[in-house]
Protein backbone atom coordinates (compact mmCIF):
# COMPACT_ATOMS: atom_id res chain seq x y z
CA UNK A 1 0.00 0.00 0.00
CA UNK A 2 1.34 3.46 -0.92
CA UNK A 3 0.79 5.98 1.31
CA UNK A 4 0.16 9.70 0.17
CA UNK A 5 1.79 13.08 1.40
CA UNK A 6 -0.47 15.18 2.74
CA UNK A 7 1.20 18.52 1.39
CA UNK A 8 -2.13 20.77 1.28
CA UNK A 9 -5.07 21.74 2.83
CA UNK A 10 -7.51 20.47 0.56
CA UNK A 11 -5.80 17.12 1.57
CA UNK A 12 -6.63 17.88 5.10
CA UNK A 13 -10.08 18.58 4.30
CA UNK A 14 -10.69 15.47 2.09
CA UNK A 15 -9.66 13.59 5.07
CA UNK A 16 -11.16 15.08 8.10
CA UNK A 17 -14.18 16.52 6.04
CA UNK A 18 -15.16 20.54 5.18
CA UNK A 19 -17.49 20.65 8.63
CA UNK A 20 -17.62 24.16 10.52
CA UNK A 21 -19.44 24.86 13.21
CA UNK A 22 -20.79 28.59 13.08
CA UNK A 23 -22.64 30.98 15.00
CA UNK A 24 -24.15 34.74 14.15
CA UNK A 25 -22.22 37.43 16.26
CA UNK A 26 -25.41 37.78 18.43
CA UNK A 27 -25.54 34.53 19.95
CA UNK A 28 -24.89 34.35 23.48
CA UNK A 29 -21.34 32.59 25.17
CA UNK A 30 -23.40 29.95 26.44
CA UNK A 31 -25.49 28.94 23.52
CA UNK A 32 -21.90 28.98 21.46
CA UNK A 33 -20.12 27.02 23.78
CA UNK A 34 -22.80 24.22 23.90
CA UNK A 35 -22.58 24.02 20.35
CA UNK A 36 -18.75 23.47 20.91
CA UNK A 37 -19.33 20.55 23.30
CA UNK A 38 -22.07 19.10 21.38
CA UNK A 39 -19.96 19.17 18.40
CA UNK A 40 -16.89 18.29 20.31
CA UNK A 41 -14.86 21.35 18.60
CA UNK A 42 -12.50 23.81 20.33
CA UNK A 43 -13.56 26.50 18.09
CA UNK A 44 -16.57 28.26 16.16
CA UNK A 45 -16.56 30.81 13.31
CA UNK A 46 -18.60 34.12 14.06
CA UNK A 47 -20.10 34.39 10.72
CA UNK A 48 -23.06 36.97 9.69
CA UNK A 49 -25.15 36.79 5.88
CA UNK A 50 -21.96 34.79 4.72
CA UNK A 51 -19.33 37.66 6.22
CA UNK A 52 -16.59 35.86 8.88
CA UNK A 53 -16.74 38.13 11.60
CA UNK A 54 -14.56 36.27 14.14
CA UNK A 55 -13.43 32.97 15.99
CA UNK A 56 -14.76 31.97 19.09
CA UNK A 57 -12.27 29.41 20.60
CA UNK A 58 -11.64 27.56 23.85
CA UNK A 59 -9.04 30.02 25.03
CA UNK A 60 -11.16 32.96 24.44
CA UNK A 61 -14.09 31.64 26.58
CA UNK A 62 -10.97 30.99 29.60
CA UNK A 63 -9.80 34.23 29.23
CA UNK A 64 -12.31 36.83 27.84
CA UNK A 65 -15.55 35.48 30.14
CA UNK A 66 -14.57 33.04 32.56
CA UNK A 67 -11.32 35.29 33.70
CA UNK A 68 -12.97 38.36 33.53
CA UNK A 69 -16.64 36.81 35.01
CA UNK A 70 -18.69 37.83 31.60
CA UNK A 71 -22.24 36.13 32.44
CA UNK A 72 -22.25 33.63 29.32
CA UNK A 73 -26.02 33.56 29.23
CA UNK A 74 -26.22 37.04 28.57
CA UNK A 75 -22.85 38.18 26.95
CA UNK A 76 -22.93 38.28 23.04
CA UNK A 77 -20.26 36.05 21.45
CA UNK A 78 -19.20 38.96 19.33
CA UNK A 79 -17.81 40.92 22.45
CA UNK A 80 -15.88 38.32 23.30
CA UNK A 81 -14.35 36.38 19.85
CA UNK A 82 -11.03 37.20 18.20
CA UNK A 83 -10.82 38.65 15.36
CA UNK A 84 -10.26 39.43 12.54
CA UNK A 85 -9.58 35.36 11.29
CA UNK A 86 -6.37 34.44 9.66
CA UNK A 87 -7.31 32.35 6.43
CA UNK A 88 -5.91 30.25 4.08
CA UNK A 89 -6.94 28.54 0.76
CA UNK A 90 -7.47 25.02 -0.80
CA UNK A 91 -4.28 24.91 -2.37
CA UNK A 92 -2.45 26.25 0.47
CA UNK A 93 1.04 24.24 1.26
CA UNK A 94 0.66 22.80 4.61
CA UNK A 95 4.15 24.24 5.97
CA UNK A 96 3.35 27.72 4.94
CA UNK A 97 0.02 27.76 6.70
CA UNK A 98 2.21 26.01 10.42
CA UNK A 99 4.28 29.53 9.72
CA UNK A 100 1.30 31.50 9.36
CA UNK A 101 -0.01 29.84 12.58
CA UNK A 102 3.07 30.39 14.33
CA UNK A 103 3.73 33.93 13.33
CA UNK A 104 0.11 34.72 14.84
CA UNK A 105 0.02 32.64 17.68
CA UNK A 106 -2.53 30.91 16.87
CA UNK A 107 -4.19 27.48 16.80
CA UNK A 108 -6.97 27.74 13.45
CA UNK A 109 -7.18 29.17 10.17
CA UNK A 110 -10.67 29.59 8.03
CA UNK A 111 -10.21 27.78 4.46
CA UNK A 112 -11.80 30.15 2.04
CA UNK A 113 -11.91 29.79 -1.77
CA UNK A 114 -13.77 32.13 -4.02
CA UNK A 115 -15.04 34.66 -1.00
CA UNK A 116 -16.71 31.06 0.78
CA UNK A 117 -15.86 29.74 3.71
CA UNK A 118 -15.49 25.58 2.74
CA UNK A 119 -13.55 24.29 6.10
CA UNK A 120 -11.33 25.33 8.88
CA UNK A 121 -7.79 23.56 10.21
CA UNK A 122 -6.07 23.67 13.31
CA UNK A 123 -2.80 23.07 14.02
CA UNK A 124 -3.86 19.33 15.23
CA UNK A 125 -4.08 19.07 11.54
CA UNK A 126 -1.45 19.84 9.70
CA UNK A 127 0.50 18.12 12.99
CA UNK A 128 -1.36 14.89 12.33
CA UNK A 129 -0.90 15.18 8.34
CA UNK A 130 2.75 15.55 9.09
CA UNK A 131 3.01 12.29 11.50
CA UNK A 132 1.44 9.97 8.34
């Protein structure tokens, strides 16, 4: 059996599949971060009539609401999300996009092609792709 390279992100995706989990900027911390554990996901795009707004991850629900004791039930997602998202594209190379991670300091990038958001990868990702 011949194993492939993984080399790019549209490899990533055709393995781990395009699935994002989004949220309009209005919905609440809580509501988001059920979706997150329902979905078992450490992140969720902000999105709004097609338009990324943001990333709501793990770390910012530690340290923008639970650090600074934002009520989740009441505080919008969109006060507490990061933004703006890094991004990267189908036919990204997967070492370029670990520097763009790096460089940022952070974990996920939004795959858009043609103005559409079509997937998201973490660092997991490309760390997994380069273990095969």
């Amino acid at each position: 059996m011949v194993q492939t390279t993984i080399r790019t992100v549209e490899q990533i995706l055709a393995t781990k599949g395009p699935d994002v989990i989004v949220a309009p900027p209005e919905e609440t911390v809580l509501v988001v971060s059920k979706l997150m554990a329902e979905a078992d996901v450490g992140s969720v795009i902000i999105r709004k009539e097609g338009d990324i707004k943001g990333i709501f991850t793990e770390r910012d629900l530690l340290r923008r609401v639970v650090a600074r004791q934002k009520p989740p039930d009441s505080t919008p997602v969109a006060e507490v999300m990061s933004a703006p998202v890094k991004h990267c594209g189908l036919h990204d190379d997967l070492d370029r996009c670990a520097e763009r991670l790096a460089s940022g300091h952070i974990r996920h990038l939004a795959v858009v092609e043609d103005g559409a958001l079509v997937g998201l990868i973490g660092l997991r990702d490309i760390m997994r792709a380069r273990a095969r």
